[in-house]
C-alpha atoms as a PDB file:
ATOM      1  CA  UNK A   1     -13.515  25.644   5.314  1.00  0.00           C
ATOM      2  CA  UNK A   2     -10.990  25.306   2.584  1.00  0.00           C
ATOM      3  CA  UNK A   3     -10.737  21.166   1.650  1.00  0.00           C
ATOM      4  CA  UNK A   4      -7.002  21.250   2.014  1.00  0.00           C
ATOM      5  CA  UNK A   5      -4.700  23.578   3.994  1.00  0.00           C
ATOM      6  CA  UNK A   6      -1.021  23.842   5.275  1.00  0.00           C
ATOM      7  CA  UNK A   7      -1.025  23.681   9.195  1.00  0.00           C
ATOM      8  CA  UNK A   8       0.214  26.405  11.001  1.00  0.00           C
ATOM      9  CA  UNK A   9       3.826  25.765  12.802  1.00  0.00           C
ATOM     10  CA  UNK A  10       1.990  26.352  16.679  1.00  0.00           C
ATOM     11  CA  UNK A  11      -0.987  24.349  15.541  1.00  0.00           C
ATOM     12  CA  UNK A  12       0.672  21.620  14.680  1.00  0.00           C
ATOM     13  CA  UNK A  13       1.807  21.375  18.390  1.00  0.00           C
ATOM     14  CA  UNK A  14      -1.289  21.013  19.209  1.00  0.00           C
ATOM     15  CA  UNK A  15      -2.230  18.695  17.319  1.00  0.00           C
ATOM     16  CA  UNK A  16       0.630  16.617  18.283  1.00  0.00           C
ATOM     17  CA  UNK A  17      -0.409  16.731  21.941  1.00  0.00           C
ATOM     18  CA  UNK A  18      -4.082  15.741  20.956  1.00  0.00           C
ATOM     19  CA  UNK A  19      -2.826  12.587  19.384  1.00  0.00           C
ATOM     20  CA  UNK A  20      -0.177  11.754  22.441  1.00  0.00           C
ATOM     21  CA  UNK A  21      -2.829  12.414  24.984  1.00  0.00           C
ATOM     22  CA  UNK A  22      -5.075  10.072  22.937  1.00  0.00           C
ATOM     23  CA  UNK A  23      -2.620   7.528  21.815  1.00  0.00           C
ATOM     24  CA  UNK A  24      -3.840   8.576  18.046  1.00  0.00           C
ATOM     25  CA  UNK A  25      -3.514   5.653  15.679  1.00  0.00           C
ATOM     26  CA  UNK A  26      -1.182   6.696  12.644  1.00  0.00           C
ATOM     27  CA  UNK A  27      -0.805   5.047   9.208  1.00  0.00           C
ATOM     28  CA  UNK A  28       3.657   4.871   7.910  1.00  0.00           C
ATOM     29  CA  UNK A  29       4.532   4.202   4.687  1.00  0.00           C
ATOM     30  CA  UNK A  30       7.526   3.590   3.208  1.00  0.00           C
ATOM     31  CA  UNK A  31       8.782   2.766  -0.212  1.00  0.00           C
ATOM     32  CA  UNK A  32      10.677  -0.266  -0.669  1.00  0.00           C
ATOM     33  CA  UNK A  33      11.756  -0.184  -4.559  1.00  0.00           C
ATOM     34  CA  UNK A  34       8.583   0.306  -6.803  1.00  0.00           C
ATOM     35  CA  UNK A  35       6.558  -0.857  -4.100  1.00  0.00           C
ATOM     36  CA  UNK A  36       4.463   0.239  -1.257  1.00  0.00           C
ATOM     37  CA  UNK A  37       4.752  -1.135   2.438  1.00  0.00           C
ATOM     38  CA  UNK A  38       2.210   0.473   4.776  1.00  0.00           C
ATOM     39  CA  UNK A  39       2.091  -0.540   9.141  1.00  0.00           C
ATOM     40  CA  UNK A  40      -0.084   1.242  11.955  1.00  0.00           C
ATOM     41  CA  UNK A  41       1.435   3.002  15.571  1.00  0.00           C
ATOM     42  CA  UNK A  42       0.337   4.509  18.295  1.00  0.00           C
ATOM     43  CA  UNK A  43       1.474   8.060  19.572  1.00  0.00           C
ATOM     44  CA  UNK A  44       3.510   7.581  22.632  1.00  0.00           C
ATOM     45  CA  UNK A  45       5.237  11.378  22.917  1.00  0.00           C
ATOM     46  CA  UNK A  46       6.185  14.709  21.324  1.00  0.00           C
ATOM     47  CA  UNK A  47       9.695  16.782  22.288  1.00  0.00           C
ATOM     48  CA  UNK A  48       8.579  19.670  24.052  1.00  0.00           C
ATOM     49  CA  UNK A  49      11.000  21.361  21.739  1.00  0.00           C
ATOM     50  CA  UNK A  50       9.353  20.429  18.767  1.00  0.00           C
ATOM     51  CA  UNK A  51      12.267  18.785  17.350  1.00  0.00           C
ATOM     52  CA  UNK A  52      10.800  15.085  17.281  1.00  0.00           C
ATOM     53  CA  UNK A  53       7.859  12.795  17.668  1.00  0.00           C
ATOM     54  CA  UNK A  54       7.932   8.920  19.434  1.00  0.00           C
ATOM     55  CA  UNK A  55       5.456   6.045  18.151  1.00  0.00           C
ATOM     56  CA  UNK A  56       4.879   2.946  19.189  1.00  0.00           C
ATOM     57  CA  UNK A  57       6.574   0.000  16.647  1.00  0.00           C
ATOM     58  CA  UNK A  58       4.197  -3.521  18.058  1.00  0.00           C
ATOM     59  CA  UNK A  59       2.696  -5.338  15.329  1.00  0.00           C
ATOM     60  CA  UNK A  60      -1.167  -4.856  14.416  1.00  0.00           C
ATOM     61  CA  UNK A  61      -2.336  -8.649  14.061  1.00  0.00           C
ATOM     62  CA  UNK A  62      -0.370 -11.135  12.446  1.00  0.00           C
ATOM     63  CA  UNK A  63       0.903  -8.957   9.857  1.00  0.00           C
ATOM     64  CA  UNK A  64       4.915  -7.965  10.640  1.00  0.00           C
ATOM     65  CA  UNK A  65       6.534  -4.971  10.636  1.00  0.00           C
ATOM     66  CA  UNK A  66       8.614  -3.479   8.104  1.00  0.00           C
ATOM     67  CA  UNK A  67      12.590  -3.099   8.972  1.00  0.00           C
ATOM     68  CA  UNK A  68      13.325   0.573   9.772  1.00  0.00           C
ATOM     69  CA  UNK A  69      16.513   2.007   9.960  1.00  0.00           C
ATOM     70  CA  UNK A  70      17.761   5.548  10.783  1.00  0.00           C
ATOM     71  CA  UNK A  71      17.869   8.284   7.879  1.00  0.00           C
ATOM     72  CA  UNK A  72      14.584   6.319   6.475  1.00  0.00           C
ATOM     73  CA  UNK A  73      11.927   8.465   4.891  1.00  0.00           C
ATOM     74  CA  UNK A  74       8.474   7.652   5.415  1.00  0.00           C
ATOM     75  CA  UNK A  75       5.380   8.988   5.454  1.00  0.00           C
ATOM     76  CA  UNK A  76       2.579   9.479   8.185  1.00  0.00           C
ATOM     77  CA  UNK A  77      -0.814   9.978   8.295  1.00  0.00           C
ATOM     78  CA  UNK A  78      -3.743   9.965  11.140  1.00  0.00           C
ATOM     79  CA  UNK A  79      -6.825  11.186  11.996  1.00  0.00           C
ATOM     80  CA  UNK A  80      -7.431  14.072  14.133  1.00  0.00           C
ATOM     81  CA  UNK A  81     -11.255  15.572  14.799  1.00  0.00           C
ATOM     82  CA  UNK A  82     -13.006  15.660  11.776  1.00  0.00           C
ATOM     83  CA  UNK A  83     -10.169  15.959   9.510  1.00  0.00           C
ATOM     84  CA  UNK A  84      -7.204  13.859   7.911  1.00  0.00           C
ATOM     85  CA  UNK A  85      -3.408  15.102   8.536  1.00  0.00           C
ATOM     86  CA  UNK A  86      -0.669  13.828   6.162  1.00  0.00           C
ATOM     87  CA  UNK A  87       3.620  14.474   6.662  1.00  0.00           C
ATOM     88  CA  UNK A  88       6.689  13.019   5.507  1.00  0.00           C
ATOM     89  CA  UNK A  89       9.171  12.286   8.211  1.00  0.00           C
ATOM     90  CA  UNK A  90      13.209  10.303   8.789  1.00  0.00           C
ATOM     91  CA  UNK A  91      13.445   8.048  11.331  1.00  0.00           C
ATOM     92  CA  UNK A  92      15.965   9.074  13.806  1.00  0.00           C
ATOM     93  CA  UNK A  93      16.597   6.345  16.278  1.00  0.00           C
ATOM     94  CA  UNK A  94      15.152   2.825  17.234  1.00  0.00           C
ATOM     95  CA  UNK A  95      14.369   1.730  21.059  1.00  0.00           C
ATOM     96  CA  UNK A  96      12.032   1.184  23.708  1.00  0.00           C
ATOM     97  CA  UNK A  97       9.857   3.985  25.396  1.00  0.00           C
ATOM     98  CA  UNK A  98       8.823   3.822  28.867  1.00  0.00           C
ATOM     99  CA  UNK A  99       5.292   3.914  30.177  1.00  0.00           C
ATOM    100  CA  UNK A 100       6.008   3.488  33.797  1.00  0.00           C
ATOM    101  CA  UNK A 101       8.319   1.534  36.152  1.00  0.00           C
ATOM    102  CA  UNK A 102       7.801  -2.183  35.078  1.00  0.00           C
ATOM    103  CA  UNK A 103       6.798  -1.518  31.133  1.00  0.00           C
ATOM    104  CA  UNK A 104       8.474  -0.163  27.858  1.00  0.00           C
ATOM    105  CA  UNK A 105       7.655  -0.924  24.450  1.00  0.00           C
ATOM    106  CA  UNK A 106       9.693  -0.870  21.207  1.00  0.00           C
ATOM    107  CA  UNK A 107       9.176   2.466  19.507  1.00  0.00           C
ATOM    108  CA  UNK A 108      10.773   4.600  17.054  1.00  0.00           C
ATOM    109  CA  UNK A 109      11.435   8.278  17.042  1.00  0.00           C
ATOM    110  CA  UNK A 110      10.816  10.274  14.242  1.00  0.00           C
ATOM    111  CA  UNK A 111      12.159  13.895  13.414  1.00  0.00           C
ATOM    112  CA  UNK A 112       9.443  16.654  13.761  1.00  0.00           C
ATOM    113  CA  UNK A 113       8.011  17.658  10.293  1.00  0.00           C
ATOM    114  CA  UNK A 114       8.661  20.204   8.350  1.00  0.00           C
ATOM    115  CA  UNK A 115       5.104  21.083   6.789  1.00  0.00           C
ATOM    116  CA  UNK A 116       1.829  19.122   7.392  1.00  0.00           C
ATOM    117  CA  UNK A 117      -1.305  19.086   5.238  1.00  0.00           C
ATOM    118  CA  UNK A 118      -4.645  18.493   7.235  1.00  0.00           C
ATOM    119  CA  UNK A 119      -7.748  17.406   5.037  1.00  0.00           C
ATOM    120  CA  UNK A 120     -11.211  17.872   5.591  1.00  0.00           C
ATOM    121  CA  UNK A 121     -13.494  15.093   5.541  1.00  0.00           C
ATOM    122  CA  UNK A 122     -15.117  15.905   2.591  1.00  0.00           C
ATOM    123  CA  UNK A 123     -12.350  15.206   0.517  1.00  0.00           C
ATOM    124  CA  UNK A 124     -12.204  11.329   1.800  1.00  0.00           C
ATOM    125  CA  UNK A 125     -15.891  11.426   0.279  1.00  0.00           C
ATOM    126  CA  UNK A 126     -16.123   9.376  -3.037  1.00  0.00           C
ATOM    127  CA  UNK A 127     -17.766  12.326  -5.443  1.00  0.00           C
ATOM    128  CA  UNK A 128     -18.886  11.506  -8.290  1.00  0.00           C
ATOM    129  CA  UNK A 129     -18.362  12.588 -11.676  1.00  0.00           C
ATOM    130  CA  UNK A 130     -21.306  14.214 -13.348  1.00  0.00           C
ATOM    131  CA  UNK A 131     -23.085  12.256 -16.343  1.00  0.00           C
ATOM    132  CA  UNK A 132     -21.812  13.976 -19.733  1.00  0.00           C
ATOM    133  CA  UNK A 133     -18.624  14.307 -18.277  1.00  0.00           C
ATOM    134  CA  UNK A 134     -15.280  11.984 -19.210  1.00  0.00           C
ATOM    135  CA  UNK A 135     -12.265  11.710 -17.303  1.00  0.00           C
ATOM    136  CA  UNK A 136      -9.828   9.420 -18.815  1.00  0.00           C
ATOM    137  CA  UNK A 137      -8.035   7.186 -16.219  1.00  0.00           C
ATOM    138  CA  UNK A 138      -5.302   4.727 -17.415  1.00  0.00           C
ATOM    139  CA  UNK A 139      -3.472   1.542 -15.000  1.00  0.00           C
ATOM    140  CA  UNK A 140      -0.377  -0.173 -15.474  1.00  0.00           C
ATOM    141  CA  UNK A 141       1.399  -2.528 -13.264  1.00  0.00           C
ATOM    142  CA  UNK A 142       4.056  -1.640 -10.859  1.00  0.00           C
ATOM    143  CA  UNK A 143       3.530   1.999 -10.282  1.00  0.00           C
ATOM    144  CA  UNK A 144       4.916   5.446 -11.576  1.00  0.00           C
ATOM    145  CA  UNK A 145       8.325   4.549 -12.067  1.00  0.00           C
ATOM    146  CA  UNK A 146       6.978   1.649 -14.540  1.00  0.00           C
ATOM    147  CA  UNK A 147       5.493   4.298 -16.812  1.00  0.00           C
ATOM    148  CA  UNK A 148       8.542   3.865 -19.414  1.00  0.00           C
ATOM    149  CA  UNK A 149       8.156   0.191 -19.717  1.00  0.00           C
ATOM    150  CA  UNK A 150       4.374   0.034 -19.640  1.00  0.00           C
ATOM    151  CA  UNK A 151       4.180   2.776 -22.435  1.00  0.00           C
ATOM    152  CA  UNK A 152       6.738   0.922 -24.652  1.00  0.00           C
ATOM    153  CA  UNK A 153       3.815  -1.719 -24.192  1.00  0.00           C
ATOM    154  CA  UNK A 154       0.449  -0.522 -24.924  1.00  0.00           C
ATOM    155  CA  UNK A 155      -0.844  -4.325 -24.018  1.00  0.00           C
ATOM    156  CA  UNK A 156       0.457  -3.407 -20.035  1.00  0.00           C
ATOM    157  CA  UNK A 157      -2.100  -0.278 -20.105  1.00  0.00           C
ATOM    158  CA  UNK A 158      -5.366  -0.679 -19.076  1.00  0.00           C
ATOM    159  CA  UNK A 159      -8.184   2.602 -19.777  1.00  0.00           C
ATOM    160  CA  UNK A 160     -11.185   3.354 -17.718  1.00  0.00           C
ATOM    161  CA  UNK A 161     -13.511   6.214 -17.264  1.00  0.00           C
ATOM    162  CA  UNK A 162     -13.618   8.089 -13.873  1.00  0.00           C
ATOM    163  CA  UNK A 163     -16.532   7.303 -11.682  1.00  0.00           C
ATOM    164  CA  UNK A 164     -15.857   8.925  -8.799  1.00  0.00           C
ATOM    165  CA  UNK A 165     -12.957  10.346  -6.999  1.00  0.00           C
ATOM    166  CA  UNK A 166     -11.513  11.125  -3.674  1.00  0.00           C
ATOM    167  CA  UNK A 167      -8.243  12.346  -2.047  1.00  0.00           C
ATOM    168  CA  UNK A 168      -8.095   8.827  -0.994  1.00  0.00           C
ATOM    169  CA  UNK A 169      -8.540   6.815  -4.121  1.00  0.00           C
ATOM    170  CA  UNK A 170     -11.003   6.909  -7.063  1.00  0.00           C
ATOM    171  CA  UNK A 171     -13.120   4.004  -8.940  1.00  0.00           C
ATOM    172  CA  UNK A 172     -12.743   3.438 -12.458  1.00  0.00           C
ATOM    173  CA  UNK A 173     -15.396   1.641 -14.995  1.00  0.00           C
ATOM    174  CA  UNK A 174     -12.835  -0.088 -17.698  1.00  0.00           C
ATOM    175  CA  UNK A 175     -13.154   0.243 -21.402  1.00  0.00           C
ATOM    176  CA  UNK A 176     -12.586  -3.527 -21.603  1.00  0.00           C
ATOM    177  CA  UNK A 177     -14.658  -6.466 -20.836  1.00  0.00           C
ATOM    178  CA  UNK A 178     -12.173  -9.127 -18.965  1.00  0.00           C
ATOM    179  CA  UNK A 179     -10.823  -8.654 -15.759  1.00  0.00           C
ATOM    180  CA  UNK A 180      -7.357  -7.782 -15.353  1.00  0.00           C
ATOM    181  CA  UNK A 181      -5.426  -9.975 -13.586  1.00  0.00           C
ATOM    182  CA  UNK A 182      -4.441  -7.823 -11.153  1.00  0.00           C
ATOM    183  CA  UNK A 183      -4.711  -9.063  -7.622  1.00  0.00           C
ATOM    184  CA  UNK A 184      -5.740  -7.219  -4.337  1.00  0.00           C
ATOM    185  CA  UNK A 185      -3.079  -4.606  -3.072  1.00  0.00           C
ATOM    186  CA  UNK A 186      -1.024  -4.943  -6.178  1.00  0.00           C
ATOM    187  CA  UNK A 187       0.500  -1.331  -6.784  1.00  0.00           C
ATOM    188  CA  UNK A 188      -0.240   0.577  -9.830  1.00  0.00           C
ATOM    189  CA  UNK A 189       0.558   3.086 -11.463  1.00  0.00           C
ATOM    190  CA  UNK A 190      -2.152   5.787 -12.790  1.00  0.00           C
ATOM    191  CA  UNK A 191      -2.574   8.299 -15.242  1.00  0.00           C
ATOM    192  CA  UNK A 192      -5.381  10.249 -13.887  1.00  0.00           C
ATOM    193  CA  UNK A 193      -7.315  13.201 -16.215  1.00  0.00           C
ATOM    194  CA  UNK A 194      -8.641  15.772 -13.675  1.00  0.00           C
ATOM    195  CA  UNK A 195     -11.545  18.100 -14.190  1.00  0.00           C
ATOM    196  CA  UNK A 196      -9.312  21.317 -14.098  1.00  0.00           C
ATOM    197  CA  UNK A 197      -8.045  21.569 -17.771  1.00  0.00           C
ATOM    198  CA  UNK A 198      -4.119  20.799 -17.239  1.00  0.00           C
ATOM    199  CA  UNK A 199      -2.607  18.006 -18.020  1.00  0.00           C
ATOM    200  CA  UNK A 200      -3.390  14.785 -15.991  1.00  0.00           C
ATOM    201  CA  UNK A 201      -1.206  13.870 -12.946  1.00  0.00           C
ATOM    202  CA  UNK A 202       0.311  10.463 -12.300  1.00  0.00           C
ATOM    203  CA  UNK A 203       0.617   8.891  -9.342  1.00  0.00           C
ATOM    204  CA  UNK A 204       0.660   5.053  -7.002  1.00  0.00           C
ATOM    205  CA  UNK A 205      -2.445   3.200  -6.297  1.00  0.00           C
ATOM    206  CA  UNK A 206      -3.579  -0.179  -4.394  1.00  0.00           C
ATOM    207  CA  UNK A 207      -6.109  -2.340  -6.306  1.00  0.00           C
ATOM    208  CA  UNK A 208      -8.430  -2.703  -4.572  1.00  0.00           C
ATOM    209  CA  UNK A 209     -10.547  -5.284  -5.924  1.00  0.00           C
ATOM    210  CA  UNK A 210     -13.600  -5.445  -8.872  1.00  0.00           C
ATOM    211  CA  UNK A 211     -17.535  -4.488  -9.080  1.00  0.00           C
ATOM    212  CA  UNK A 212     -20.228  -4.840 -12.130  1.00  0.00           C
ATOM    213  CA  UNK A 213     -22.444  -2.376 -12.130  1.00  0.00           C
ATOM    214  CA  UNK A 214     -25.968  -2.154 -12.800  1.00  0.00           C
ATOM    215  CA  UNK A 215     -25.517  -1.716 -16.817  1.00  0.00           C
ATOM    216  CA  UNK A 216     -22.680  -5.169 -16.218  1.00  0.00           C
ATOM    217  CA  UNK A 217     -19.924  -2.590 -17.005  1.00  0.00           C
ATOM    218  CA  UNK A 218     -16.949  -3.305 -14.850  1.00  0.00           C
ATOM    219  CA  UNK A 219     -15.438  -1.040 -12.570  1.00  0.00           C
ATOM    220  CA  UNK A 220     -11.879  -0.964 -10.731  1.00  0.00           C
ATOM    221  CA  UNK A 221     -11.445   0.630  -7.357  1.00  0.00           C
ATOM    222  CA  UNK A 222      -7.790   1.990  -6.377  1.00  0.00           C
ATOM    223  CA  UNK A 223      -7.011   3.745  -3.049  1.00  0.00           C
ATOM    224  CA  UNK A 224      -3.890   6.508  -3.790  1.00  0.00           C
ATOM    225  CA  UNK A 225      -1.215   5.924  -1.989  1.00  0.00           C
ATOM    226  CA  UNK A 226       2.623   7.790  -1.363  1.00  0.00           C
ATOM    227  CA  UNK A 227       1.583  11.219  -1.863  1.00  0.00           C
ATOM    228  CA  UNK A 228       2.716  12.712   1.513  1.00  0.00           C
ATOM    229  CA  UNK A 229       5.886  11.521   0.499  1.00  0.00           C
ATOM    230  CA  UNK A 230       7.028  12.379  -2.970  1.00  0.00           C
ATOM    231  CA  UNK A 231       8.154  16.019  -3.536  1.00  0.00           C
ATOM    232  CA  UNK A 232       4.925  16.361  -5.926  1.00  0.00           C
ATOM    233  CA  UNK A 233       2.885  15.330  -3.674  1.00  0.00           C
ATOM    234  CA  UNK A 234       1.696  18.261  -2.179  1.00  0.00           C
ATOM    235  CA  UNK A 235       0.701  19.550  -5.936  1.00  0.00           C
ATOM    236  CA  UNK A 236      -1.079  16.492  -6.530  1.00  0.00           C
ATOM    237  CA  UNK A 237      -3.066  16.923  -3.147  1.00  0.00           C
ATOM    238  CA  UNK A 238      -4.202  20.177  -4.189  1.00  0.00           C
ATOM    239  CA  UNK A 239      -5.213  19.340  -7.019  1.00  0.00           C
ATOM    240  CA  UNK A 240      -7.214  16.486  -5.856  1.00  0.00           C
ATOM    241  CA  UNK A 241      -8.596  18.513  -3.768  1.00  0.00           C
ATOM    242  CA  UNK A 242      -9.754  21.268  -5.797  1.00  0.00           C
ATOM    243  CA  UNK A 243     -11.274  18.273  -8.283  1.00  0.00           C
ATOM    244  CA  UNK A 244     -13.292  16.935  -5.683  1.00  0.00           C
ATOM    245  CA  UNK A 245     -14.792  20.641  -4.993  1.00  0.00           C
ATOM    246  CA  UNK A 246     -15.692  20.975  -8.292  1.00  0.00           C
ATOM    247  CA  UNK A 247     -17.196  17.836  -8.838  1.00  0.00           C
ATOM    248  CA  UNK A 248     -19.171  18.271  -5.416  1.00  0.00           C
ATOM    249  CA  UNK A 249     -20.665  21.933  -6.755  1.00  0.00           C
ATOM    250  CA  UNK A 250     -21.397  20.242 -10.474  1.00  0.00           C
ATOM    251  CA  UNK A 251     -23.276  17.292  -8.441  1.00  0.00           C
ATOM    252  CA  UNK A 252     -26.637  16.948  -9.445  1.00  0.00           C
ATOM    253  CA  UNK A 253     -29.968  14.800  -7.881  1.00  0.00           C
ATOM    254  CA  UNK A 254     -28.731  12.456 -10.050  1.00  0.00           C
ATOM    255  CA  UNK A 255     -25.390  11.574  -9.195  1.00  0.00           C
ATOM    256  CA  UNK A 256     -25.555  12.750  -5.914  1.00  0.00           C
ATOM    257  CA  UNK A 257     -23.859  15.021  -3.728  1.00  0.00           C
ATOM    258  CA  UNK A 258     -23.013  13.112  -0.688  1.00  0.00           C
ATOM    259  CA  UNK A 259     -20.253  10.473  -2.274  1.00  0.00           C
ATOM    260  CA  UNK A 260     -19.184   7.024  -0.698  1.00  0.00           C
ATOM    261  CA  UNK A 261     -16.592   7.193   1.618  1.00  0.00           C
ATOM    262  CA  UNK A 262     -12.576   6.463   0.231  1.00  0.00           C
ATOM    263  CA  UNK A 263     -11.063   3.648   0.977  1.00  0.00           C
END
């Protein structure tokens, strides 16, 4: 099976019923300036018509929602069998859904998508890159759209060498010594060298968080975030995608061929 694919139009139908009949958990993000504001629903229905989806909109813990409003782009992702399925979507409408006689909920609805990519598992599998082989990774703060500044700064750019990589996110070991002062779930942007000869793509990250290795080299882990929702995206998906292949067939004893699953 191909790591990435487009979902067929009646499939997806399907697939919306399997996550309403199972109250699926999604993941919504939504871009609030340069930064990155992710919450978790629940499936509640799908338009027999195909022309919109309803989630739940209850908080997960103590953390509280975002404010939505209708027009709002955002993007969705949840699990369904052994595979990942990403879309961008505009909220339509806020209200309450009803379950039965005595209980609603706040939910939103959401207009049906117009594309959806489904992942295998295999690309959330951390692969690693093959010794002899550099990939050149650099971080700044405050994402992609800081590029301009952080180049007119070399001192905001951190380098790193890739590790290993994922659809989901990728760890870096930096060329430098000191820890960055970067703190946990700060966005990023990255400039990201792939194994595929063109030139590298650059996308949003979360930090997420430090390691020393074995050889006391130090090593930054960064989970991708956004893609489903920038007009790029898609690109940069496949091409993730296709890296990860290629760095799963080049795996040796060595570095392994299972990977560590993405964040």
């Amino acid at each position: 099976m191909r790591p990435r694919r487009l979902v067929a139009p009646r499939e997806a139908t399907n697939i919306f019923d399997d996550a309403v009949r199972q109250r699926a958990l999604a993941v919504l993000t939504l871009q609030e300036g340069h930064d990155w504001v992710t919450f978790k629903s629940r499936f509640l229905e799908r338009d027999p018509s195909g022309r919109f989806f309803v989630l739940d909109y209850q908080p997960i813990g103590s953390t509280p929602l975002p404010t939505l409003s209708e027009g709002q782009y955002t993007g969705v992702s949840f699990r369904h069998k052994s595979r990942k399925v990403l879309f961008a979507t505009i909220v339509e409408a806020t209200g309450h859904f009803v379950l039965d006689d005595k209980t609603s909920v706040p939910a939103v609805r959401y207009r049906w998508p117009t594309s959806m990519t489904e992942l295998q598992r295999r690309a959330y599998h951390r692969t690693p890159v093959p010794s002899g082989m550099t990939l050149l990774v650099g971080f700044w703060p405050g994402g992609s759209a800081a590029r301009p500044d952080a180049q007119a700064s070399p001192l905001q750019i951190t380098t790193g060498d890739l590790v290993d990589l994922s659809c989901g996110g990728a760890l870096v070991r930096l060329h430098k010594a000191s820890q960055p002062d970067w703190v946990d779930g700060q966005t990023l942007g990255l400039e990201l060298q792939l194994p595929d000869g063109k030139p590298p793509v650059v996308i949003d990250g979360r930090y997420r968080g430090l390691r020393y290795e074995e050889s006391g080299a130090l090593s930054a882990g960064v989970q991708f975030i956004g893609l489903e929702m920038l007009p790029e995206g898609r690109v940069v998906l496949h091409r993730l995608s296709n890296a990860v292949q290629r760095l799963y067939r080049m795996g040796t004893p060595e570095t392994g061929r299972r990977g560590r699953t993405a964040p």
